[in-house]
PDB file of N, CA and C in Angstrom:
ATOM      1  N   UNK A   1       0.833  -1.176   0.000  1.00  0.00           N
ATOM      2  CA  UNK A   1       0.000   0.000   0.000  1.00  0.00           C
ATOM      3  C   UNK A   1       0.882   1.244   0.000  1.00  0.00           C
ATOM      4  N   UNK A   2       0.690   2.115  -1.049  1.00  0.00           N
ATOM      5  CA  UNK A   2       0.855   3.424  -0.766  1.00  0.00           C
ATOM      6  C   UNK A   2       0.082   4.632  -0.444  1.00  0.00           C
ATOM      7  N   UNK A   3       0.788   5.761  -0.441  1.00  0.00           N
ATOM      8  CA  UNK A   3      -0.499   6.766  -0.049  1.00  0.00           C
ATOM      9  C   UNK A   3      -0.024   7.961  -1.618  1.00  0.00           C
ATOM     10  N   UNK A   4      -0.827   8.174  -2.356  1.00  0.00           N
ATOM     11  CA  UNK A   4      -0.891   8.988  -2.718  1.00  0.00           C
ATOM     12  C   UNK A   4      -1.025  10.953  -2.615  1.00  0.00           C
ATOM     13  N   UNK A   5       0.295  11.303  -2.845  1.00  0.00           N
ATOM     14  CA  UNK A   5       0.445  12.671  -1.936  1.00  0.00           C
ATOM     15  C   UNK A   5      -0.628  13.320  -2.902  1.00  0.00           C
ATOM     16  N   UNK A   6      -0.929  13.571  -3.972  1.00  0.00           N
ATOM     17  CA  UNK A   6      -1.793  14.398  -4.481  1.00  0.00           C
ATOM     18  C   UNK A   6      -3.165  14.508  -3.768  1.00  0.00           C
ATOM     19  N   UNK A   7      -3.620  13.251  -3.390  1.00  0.00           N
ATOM     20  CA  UNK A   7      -5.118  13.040  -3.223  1.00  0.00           C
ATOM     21  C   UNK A   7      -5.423  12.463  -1.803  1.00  0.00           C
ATOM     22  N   UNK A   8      -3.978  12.539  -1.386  1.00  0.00           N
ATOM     23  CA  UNK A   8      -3.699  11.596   0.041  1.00  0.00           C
ATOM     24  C   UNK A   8      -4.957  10.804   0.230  1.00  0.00           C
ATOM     25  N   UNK A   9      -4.633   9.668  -0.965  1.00  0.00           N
ATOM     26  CA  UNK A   9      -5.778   8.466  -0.303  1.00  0.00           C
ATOM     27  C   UNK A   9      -4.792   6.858  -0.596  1.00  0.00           C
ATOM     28  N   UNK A  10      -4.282   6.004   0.259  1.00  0.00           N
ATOM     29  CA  UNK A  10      -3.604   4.768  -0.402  1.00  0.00           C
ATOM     30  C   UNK A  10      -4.119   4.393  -1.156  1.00  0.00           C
ATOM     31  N   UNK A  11      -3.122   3.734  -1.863  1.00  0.00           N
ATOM     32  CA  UNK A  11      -2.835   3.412  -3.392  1.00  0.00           C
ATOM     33  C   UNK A  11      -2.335   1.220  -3.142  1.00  0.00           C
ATOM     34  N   UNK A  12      -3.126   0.556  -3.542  1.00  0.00           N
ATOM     35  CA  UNK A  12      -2.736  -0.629  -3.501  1.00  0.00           C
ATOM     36  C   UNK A  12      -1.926  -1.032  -4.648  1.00  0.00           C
ATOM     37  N   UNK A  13      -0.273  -1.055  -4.334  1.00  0.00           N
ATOM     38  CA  UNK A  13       0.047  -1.246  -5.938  1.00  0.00           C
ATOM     39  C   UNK A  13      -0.064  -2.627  -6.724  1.00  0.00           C
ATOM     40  N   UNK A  14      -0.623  -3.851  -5.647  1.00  0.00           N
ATOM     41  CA  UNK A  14      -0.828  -5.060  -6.510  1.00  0.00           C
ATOM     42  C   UNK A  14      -1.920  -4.735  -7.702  1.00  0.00           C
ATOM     43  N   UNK A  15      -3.334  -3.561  -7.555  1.00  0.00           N
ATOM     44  CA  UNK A  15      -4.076  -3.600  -7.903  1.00  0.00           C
ATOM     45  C   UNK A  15      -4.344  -2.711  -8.896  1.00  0.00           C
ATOM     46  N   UNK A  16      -3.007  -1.651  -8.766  1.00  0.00           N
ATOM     47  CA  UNK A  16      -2.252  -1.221 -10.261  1.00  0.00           C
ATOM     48  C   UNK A  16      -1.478  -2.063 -11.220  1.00  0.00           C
ATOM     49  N   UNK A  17      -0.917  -2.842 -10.541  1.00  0.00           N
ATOM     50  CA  UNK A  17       0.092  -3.782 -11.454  1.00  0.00           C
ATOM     51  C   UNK A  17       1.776  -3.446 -11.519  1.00  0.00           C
ATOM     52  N   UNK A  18       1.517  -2.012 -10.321  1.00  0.00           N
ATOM     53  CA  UNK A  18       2.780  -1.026 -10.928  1.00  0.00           C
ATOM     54  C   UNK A  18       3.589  -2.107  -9.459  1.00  0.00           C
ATOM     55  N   UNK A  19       5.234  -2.216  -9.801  1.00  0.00           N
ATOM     56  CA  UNK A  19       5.778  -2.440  -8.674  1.00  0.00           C
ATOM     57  C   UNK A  19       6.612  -1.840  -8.097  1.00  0.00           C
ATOM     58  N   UNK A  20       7.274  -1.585  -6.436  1.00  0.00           N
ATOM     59  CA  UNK A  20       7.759  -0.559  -5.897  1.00  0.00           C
ATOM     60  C   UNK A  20       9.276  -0.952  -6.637  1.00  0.00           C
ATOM     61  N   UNK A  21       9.979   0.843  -6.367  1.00  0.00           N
ATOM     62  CA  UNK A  21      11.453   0.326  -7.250  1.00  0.00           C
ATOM     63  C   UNK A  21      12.189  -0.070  -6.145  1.00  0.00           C
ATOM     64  N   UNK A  22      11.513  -0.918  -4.758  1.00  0.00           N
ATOM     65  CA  UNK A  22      12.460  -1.070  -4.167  1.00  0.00           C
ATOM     66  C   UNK A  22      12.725  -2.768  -4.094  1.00  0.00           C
ATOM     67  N   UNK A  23      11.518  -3.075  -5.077  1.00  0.00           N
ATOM     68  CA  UNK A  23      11.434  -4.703  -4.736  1.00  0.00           C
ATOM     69  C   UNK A  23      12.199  -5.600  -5.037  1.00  0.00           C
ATOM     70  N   UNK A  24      13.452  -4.883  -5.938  1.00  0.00           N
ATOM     71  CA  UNK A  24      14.530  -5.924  -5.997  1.00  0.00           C
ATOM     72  C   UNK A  24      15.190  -5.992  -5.214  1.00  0.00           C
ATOM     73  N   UNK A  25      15.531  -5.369  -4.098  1.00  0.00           N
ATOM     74  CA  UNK A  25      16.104  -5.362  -2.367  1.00  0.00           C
ATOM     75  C   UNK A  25      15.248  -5.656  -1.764  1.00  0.00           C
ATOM     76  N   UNK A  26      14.287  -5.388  -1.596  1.00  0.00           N
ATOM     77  CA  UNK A  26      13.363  -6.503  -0.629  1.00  0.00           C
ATOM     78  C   UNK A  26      13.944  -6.887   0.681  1.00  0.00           C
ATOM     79  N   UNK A  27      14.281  -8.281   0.054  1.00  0.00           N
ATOM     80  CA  UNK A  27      15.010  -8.739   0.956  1.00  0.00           C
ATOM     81  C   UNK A  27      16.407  -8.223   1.841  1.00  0.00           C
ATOM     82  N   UNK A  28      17.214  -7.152   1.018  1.00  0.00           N
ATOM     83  CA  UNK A  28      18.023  -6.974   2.039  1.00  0.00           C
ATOM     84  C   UNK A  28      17.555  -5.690   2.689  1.00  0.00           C
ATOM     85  N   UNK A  29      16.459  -4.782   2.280  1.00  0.00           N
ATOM     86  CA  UNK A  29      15.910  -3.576   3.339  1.00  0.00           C
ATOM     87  C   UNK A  29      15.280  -4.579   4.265  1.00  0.00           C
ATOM     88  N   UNK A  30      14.330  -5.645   4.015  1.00  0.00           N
ATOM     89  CA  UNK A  30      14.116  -6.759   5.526  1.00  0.00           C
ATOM     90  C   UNK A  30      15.080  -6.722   6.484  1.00  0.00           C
ATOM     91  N   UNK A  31      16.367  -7.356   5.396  1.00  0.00           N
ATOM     92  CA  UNK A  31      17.470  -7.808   6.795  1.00  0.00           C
ATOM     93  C   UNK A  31      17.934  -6.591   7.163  1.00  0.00           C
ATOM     94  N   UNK A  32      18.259  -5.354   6.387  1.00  0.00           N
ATOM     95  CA  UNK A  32      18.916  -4.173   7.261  1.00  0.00           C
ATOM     96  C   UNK A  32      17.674  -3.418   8.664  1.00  0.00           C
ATOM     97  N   UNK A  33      16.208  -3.773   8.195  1.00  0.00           N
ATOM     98  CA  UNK A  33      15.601  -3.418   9.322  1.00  0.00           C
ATOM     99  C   UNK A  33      15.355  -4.400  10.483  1.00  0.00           C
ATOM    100  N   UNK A  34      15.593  -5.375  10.229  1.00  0.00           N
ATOM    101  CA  UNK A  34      15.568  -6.976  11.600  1.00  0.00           C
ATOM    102  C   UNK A  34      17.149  -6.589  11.886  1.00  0.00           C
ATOM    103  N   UNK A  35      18.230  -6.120  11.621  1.00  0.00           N
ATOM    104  CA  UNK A  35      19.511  -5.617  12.657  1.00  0.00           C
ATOM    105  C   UNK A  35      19.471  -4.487  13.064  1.00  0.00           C
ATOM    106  N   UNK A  36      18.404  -3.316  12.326  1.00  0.00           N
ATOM    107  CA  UNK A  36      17.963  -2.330  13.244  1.00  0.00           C
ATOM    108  C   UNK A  36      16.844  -2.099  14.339  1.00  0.00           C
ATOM    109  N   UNK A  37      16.235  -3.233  14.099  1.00  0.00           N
ATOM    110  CA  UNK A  37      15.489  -3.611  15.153  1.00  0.00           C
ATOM    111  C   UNK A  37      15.982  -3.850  16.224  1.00  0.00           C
ATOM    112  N   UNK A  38      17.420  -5.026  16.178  1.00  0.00           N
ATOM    113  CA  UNK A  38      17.520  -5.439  16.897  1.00  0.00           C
ATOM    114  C   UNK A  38      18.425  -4.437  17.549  1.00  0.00           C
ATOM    115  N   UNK A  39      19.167  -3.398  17.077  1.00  0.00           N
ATOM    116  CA  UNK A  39      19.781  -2.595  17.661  1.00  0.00           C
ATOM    117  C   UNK A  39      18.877  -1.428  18.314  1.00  0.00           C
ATOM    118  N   UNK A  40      17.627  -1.190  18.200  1.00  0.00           N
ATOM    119  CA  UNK A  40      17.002  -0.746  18.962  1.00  0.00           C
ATOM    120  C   UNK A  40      16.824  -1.325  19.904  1.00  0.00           C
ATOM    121  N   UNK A  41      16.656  -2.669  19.987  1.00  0.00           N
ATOM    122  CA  UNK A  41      16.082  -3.064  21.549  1.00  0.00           C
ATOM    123  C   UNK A  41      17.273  -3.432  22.368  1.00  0.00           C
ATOM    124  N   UNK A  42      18.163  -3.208  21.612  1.00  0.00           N
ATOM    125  CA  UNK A  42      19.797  -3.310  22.388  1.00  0.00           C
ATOM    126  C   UNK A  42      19.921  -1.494  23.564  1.00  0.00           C
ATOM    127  N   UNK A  43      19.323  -1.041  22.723  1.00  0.00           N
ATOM    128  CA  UNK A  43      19.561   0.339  23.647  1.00  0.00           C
ATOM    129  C   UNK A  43      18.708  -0.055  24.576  1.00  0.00           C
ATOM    130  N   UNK A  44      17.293  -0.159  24.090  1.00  0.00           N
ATOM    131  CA  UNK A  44      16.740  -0.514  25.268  1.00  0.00           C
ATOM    132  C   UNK A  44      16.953  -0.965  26.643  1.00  0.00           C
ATOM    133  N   UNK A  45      18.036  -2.672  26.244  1.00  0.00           N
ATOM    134  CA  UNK A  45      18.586  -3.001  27.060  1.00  0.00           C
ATOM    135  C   UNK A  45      19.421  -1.908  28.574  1.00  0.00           C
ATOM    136  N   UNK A  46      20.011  -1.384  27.544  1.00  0.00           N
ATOM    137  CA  UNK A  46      21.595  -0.584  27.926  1.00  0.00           C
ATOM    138  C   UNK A  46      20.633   0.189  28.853  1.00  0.00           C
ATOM    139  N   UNK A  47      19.397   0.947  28.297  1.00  0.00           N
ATOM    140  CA  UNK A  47      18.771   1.608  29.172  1.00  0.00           C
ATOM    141  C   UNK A  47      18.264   0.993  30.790  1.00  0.00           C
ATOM    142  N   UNK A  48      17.948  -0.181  30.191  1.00  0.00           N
ATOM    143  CA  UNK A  48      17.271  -1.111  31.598  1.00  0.00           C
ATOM    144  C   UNK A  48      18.496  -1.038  32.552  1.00  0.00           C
ATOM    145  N   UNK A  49      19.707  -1.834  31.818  1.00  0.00           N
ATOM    146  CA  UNK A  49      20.682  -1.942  32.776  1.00  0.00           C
ATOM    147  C   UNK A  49      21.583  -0.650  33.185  1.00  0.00           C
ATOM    148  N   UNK A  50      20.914   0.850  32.768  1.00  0.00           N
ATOM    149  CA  UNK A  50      21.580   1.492  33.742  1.00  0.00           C
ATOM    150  C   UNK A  50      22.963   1.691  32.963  1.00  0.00           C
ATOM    151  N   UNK A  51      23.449   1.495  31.744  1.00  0.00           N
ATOM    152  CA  UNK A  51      24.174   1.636  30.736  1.00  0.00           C
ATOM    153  C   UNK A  51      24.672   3.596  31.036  1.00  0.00           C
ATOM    154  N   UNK A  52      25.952   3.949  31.276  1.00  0.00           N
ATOM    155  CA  UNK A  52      26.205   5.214  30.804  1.00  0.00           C
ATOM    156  C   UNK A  52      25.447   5.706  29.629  1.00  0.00           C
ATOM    157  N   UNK A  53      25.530   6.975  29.951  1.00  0.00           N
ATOM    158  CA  UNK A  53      24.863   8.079  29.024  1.00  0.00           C
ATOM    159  C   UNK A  53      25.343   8.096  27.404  1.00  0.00           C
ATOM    160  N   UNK A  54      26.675   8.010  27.692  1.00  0.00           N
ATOM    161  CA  UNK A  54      27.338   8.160  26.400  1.00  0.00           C
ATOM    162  C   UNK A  54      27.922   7.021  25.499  1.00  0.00           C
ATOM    163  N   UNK A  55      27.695   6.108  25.985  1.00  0.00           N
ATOM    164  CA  UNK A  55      27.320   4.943  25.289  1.00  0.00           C
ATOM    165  C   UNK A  55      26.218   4.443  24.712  1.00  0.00           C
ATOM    166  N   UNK A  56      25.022   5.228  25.496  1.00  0.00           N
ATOM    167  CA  UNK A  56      23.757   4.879  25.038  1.00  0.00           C
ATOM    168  C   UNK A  56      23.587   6.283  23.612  1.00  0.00           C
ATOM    169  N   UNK A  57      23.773   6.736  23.894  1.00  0.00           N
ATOM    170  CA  UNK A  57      24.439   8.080  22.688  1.00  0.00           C
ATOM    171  C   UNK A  57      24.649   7.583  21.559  1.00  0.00           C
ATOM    172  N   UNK A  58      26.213   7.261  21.620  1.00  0.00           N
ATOM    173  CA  UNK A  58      26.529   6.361  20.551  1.00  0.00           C
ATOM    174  C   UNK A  58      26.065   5.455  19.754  1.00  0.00           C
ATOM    175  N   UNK A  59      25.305   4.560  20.487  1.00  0.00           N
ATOM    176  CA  UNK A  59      24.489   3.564  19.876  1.00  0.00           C
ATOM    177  C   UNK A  59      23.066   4.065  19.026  1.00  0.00           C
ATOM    178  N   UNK A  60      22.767   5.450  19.527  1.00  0.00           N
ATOM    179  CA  UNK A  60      21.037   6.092  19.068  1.00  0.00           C
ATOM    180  C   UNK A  60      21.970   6.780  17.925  1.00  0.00           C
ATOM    181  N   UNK A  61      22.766   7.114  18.012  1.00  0.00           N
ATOM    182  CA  UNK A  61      23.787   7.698  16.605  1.00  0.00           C
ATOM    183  C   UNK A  61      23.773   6.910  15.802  1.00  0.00           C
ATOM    184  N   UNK A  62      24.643   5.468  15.819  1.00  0.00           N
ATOM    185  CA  UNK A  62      24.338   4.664  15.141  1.00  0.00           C
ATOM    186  C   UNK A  62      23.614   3.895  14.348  1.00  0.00           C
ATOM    187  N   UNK A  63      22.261   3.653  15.710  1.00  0.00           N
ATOM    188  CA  UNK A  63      21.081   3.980  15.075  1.00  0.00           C
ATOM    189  C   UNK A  63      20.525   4.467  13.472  1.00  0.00           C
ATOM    190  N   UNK A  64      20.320   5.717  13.836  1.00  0.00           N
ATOM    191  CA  UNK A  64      19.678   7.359  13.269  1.00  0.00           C
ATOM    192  C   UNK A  64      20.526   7.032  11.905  1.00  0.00           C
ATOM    193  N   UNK A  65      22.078   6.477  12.274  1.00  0.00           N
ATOM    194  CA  UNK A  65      22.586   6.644  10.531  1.00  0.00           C
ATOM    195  C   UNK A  65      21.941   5.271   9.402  1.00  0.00           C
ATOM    196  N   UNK A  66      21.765   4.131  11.104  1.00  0.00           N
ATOM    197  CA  UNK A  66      21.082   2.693   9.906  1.00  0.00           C
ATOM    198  C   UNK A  66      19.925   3.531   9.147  1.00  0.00           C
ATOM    199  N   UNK A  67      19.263   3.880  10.400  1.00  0.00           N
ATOM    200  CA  UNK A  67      17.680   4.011   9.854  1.00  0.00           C
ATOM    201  C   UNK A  67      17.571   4.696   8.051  1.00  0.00           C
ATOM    202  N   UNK A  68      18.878   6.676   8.145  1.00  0.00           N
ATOM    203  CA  UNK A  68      18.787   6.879   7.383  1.00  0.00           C
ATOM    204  C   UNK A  68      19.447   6.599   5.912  1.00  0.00           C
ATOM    205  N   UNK A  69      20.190   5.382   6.155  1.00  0.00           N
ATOM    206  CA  UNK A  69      20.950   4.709   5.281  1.00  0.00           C
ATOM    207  C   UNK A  69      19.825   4.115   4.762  1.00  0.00           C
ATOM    208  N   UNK A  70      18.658   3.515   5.265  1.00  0.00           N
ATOM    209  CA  UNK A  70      17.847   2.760   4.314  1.00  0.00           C
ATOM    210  C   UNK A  70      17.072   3.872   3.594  1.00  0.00           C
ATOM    211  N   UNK A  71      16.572   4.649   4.157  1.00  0.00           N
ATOM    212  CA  UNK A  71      15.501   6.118   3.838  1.00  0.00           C
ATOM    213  C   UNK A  71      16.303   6.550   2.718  1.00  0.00           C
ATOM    214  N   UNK A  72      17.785   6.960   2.384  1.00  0.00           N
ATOM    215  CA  UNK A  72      18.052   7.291   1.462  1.00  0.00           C
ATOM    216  C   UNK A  72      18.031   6.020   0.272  1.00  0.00           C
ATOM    217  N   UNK A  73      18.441   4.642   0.368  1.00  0.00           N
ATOM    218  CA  UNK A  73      18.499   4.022  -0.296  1.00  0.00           C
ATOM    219  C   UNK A  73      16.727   4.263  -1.114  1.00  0.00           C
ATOM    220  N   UNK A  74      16.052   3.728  -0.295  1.00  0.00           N
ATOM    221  CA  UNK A  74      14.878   3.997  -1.014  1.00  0.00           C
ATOM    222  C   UNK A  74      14.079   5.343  -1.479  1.00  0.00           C
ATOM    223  N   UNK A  75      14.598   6.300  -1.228  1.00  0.00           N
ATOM    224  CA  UNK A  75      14.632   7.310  -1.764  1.00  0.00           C
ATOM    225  C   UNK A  75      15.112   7.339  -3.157  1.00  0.00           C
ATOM    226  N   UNK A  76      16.543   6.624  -3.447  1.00  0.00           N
ATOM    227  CA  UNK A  76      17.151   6.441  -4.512  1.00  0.00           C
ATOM    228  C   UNK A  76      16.633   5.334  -5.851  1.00  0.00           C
ATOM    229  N   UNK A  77      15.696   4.074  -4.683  1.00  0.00           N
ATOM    230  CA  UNK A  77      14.932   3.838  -5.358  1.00  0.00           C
ATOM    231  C   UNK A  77      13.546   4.415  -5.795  1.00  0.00           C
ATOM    232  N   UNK A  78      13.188   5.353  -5.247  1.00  0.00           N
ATOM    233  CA  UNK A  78      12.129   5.791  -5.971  1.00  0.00           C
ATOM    234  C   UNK A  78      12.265   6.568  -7.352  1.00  0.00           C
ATOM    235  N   UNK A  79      13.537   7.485  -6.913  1.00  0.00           N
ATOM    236  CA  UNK A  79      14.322   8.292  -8.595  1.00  0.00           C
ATOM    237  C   UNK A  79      13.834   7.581  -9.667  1.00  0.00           C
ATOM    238  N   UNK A  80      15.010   6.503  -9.123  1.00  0.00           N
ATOM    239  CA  UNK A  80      15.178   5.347 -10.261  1.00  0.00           C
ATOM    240  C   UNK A  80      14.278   4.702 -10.989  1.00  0.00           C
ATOM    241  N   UNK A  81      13.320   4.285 -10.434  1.00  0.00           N
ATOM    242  CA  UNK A  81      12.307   3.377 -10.606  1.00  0.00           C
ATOM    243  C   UNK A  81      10.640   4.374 -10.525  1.00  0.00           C
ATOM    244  N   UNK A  82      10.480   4.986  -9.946  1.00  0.00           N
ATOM    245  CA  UNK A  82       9.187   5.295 -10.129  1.00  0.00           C
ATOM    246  C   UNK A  82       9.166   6.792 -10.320  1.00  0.00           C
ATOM    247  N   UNK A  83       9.926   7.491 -10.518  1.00  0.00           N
ATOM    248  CA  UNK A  83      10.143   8.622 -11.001  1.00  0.00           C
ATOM    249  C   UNK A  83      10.288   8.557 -12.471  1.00  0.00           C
ATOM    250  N   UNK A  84      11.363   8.020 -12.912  1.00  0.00           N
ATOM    251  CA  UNK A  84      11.491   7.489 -13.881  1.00  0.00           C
ATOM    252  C   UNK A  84      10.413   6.677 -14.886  1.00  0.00           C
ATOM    253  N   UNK A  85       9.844   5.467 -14.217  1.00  0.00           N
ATOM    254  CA  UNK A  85       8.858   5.144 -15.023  1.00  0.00           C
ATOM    255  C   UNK A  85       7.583   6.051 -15.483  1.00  0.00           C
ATOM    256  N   UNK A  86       7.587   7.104 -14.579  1.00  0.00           N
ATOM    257  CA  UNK A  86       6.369   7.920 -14.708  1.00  0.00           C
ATOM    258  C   UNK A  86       6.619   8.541 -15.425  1.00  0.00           C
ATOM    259  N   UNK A  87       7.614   9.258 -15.733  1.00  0.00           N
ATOM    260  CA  UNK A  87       8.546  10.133 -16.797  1.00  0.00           C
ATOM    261  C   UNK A  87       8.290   9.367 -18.149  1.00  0.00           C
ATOM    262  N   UNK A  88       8.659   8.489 -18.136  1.00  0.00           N
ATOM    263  CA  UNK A  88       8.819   7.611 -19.458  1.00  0.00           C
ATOM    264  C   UNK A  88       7.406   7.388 -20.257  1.00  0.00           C
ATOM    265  N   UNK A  89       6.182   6.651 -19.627  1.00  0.00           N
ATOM    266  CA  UNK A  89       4.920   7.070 -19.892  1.00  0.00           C
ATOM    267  C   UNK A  89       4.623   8.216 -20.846  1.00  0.00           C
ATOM    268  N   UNK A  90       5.294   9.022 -20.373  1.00  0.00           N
ATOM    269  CA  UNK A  90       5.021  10.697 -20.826  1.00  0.00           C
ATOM    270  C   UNK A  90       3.823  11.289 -20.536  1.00  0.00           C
ATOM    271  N   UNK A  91       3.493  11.064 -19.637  1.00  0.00           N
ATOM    272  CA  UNK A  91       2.111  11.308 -18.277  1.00  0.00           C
ATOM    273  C   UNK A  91       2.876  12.414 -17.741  1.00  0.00           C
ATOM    274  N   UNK A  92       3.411  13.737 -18.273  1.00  0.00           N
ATOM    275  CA  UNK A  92       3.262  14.940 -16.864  1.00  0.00           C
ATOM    276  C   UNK A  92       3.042  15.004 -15.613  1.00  0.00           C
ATOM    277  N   UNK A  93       1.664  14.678 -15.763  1.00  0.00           N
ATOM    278  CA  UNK A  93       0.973  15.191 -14.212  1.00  0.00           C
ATOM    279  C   UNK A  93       1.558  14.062 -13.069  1.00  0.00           C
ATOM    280  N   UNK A  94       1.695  12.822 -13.894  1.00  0.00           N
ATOM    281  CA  UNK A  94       2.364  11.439 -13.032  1.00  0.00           C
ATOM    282  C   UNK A  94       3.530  12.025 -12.697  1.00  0.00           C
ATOM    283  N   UNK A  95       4.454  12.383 -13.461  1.00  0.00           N
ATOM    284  CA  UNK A  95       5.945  12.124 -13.061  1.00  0.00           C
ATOM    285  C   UNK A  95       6.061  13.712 -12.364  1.00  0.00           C
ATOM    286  N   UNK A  96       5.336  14.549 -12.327  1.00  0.00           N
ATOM    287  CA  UNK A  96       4.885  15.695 -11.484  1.00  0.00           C
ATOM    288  C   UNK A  96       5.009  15.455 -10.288  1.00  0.00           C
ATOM    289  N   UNK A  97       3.906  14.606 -10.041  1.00  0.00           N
ATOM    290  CA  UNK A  97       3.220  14.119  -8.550  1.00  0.00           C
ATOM    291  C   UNK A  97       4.897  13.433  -8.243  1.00  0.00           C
ATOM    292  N   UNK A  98       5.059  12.121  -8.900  1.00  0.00           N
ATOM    293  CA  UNK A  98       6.085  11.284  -8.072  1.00  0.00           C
ATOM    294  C   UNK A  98       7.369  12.052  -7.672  1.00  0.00           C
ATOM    295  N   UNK A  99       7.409  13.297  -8.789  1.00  0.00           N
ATOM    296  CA  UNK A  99       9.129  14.211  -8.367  1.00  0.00           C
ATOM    297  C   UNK A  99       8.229  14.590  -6.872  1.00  0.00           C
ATOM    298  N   UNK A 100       7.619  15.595  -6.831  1.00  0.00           N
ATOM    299  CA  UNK A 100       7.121  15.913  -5.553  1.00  0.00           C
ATOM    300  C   UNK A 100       6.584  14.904  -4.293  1.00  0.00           C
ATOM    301  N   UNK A 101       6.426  13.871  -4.213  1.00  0.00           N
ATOM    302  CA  UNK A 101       6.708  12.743  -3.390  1.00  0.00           C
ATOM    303  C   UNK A 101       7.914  12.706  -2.597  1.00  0.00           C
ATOM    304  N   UNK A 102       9.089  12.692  -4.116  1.00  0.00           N
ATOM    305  CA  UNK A 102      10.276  12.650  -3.623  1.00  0.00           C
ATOM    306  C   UNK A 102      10.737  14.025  -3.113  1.00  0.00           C
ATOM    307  N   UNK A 103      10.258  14.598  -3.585  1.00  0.00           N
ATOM    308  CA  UNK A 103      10.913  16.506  -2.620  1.00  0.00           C
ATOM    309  C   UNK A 103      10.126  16.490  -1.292  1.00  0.00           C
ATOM    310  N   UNK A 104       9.095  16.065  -1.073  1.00  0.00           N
ATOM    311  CA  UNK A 104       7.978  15.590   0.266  1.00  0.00           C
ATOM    312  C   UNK A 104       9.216  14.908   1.263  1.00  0.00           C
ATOM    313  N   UNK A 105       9.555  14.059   0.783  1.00  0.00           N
ATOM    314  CA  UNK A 105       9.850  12.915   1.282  1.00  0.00           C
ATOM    315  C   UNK A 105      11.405  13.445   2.138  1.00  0.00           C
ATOM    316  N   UNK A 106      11.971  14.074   1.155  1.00  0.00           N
ATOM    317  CA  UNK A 106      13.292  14.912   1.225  1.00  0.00           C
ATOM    318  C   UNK A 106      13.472  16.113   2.440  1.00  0.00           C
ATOM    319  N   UNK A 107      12.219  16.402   2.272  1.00  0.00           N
ATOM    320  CA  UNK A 107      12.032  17.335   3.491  1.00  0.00           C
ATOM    321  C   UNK A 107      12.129  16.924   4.398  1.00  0.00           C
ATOM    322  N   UNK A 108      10.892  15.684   4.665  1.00  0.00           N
ATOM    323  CA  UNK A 108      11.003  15.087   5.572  1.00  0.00           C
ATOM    324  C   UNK A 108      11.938  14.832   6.469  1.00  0.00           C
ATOM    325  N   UNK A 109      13.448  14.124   5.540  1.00  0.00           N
ATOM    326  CA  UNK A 109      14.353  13.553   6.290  1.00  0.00           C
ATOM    327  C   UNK A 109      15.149  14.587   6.558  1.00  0.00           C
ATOM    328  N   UNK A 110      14.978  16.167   6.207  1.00  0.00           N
ATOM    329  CA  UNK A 110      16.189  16.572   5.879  1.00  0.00           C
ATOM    330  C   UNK A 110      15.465  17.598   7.934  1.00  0.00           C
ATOM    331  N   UNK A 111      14.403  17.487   8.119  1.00  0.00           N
ATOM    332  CA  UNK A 111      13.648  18.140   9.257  1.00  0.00           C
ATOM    333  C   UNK A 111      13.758  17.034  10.403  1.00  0.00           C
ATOM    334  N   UNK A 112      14.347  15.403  10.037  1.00  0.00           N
ATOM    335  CA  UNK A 112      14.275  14.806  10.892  1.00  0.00           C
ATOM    336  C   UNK A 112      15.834  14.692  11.852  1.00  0.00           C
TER     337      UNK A 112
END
């Protein structure tokens, strides 16, 4: 499911046919978020046990760069792949909307 920023209503893409440009990683944005998972609940830990400050620091740093290591990757897949395909179409208003997704999206991370 996506959400469509123009009309903000989700978008089921099995039921377009269209597929995300991230689905040939798939599998490794899975595994990079099941070791950021698990490094979240590692702070957690550190927190329970009373872990120094600045170790627990370090690790939410670490963190913050997995998280945005994937956010940009798929960011990069969206360029690529669904920016692009919309472009190609030669649909305007499509490859309109999807650049502005990605400038949406950009903000986002760039405010986070």
């Amino acid at each position: 499911m996506t959400t469509d920023t123009v009309t903000n209503s989700t978008v089921d893409s099995t039921a377009t046919g269209h597929q995300h440009g991230y689905i040939s990683d798939k599998d490794r944005y899975l595994s990079r978020m099941k070791r950021i998972e698990g490094q979240a609940r590692g702070i957690a830990k550190m927190i329970d046990d009373e872990k120094y400050c600045i170790d627990i620091l370090t690790q939410v740093s670490a963190l913050t760069r997995a998280l945005q290591g994937v956010a940009t990757g798929l960011l990069d897949d969206h360029l690529k792949h669904c920016v692009l395909d919309a472009a190609k179409q030669g649909d305007d208003a499509a490859a309109a909307a999807k650049i502005q997704e990605a400038s949406d999206a950009i903000n986002r991370l760039v405010r986070s």
